[in-house]
N, C-alpha and C. Protein backbone atom coordinates (compact mmCIF):
# COMPACT_ATOMS: atom_id res chain seq x y z
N UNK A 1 0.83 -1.18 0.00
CA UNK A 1 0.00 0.00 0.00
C UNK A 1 0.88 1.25 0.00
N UNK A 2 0.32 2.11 -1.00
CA UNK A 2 1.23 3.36 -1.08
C UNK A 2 0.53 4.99 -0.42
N UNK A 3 1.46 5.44 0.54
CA UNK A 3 0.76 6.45 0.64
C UNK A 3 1.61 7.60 0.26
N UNK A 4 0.42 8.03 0.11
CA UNK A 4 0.56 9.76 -0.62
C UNK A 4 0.69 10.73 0.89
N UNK A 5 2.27 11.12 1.05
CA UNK A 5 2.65 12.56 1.76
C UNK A 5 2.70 13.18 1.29
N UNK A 6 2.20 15.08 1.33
CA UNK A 6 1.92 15.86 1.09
C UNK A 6 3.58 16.82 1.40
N UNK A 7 3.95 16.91 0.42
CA UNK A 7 5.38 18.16 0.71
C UNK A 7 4.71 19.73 1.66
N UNK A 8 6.22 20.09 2.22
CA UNK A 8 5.59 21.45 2.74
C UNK A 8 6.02 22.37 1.72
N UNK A 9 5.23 23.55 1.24
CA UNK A 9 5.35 24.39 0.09
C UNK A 9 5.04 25.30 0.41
N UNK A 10 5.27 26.95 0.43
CA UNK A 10 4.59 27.84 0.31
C UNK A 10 3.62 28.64 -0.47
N UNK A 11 2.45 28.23 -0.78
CA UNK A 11 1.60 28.31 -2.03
C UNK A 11 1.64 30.03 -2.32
N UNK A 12 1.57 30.15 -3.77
CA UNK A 12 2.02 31.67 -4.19
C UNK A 12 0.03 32.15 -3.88
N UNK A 13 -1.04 31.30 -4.22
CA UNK A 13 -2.41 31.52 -3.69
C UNK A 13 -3.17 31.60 -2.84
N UNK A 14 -3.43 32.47 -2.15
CA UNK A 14 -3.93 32.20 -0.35
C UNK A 14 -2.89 32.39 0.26
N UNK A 15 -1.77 32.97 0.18
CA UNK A 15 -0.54 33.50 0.96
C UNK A 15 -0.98 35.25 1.49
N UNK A 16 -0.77 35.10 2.72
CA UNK A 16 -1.06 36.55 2.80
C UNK A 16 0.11 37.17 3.13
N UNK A 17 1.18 37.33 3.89
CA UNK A 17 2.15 37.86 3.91
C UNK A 17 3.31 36.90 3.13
N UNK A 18 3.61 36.02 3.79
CA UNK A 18 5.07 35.04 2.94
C UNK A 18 4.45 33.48 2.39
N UNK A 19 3.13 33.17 3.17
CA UNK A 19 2.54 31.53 2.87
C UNK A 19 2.76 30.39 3.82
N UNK A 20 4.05 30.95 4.85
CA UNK A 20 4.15 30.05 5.77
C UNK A 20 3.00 29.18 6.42
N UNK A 21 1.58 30.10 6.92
CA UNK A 21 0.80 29.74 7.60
C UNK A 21 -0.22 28.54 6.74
N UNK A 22 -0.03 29.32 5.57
CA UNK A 22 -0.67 28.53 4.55
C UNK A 22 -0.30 27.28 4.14
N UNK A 23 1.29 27.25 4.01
CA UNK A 23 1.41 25.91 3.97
C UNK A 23 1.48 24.90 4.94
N UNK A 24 1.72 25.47 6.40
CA UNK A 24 1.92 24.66 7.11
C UNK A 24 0.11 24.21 7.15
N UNK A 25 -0.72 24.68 6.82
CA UNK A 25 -2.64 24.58 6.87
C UNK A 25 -2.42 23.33 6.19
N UNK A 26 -2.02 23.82 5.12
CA UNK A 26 -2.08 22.52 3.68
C UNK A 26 -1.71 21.47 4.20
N UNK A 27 -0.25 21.28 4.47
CA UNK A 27 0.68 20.25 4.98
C UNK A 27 -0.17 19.09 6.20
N UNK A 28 -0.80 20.01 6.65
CA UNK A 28 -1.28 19.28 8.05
C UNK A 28 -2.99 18.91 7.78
N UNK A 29 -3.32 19.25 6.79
CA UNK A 29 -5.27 19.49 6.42
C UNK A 29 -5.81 20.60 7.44
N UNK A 30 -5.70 21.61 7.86
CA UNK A 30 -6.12 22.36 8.15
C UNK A 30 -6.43 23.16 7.21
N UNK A 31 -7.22 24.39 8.18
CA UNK A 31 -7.68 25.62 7.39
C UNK A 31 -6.70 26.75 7.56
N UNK A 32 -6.30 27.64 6.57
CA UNK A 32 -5.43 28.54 6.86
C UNK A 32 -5.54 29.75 7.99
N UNK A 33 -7.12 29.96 7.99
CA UNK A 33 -7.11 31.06 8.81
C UNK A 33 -6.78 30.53 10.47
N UNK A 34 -6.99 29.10 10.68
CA UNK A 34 -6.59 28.58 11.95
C UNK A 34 -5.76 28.88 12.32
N UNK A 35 -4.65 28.34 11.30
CA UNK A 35 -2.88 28.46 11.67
C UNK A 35 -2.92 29.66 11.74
N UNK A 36 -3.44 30.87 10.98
CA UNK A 36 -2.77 32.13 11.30
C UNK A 36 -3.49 32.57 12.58
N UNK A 37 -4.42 32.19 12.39
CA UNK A 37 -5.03 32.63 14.03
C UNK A 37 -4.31 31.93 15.39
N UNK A 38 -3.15 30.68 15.34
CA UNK A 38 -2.88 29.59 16.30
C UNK A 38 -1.45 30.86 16.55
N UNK A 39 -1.21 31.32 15.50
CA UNK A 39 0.17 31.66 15.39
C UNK A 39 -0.41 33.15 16.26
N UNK A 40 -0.98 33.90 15.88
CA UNK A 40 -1.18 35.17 16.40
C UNK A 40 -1.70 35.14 17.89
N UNK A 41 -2.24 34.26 18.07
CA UNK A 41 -2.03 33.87 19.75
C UNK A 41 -1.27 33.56 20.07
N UNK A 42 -0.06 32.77 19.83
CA UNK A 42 1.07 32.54 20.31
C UNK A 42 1.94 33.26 20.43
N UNK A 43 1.60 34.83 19.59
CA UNK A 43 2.51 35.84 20.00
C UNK A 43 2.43 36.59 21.23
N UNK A 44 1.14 36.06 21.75
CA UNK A 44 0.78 36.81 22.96
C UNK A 44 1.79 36.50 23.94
N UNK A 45 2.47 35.18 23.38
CA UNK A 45 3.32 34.40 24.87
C UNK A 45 4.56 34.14 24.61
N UNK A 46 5.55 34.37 25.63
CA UNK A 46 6.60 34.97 25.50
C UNK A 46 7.16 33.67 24.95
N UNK A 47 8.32 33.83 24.18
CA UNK A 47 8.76 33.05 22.78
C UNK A 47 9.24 33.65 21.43
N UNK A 48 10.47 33.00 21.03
CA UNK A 48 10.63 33.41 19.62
C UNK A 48 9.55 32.82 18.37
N UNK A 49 8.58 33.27 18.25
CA UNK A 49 7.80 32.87 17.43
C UNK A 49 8.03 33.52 15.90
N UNK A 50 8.49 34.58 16.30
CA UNK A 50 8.50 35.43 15.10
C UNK A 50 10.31 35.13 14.25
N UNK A 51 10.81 34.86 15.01
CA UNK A 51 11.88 33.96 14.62
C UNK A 51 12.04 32.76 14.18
N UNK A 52 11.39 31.92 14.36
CA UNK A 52 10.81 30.98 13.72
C UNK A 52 10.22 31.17 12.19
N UNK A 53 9.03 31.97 12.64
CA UNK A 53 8.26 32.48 11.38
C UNK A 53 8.95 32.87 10.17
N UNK A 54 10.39 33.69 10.44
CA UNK A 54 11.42 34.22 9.19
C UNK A 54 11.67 32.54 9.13
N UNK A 55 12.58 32.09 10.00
CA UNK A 55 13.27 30.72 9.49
C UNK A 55 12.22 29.76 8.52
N UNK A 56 11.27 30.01 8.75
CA UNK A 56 10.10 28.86 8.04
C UNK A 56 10.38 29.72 6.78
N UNK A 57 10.43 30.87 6.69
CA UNK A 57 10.45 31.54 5.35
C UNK A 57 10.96 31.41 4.72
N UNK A 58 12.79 31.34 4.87
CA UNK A 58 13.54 30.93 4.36
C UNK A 58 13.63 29.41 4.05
N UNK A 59 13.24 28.73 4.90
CA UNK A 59 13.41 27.17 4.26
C UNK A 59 12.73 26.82 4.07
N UNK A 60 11.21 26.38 3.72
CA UNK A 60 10.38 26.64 2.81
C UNK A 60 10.45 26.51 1.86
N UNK A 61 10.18 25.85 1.05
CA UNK A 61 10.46 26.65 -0.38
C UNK A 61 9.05 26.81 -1.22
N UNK A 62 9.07 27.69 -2.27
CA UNK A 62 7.48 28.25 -2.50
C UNK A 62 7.24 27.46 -3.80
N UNK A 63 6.08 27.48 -4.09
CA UNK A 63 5.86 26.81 -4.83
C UNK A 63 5.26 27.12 -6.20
């Protein structure tokens, strides 16, 4: 039996600032506005989140 994994990509459609959130939505079957909403609460709490967020940017790659 073969299964089909889904690559992580940054989609150039439904990207609102870089696509990170978007792809990580895709990647996982979520909805995008979740992740960006999971992420924007998480800025409330202390953490490099937003450091992260560049690093996902950069490695990533778009699609």
């Amino acid at each position: 039996m073969t299964t089909y994994r889904m690559s992580l990509a940054r989609p150039q459609e439904g990207a609102m600032i870089a696509g990170v959130c978007a792809g990580l939505a895709e990647r996982f079957g979520m909805k995008p506005f979740t992740v960006r909403l999971l992420f924007l609460l998480s800025c409330l709490l202390p953490g490099p989140q937003f450091l992260i967020y560049l690093a996902l940017w950069v490695l990533i790659p778009k699609r």
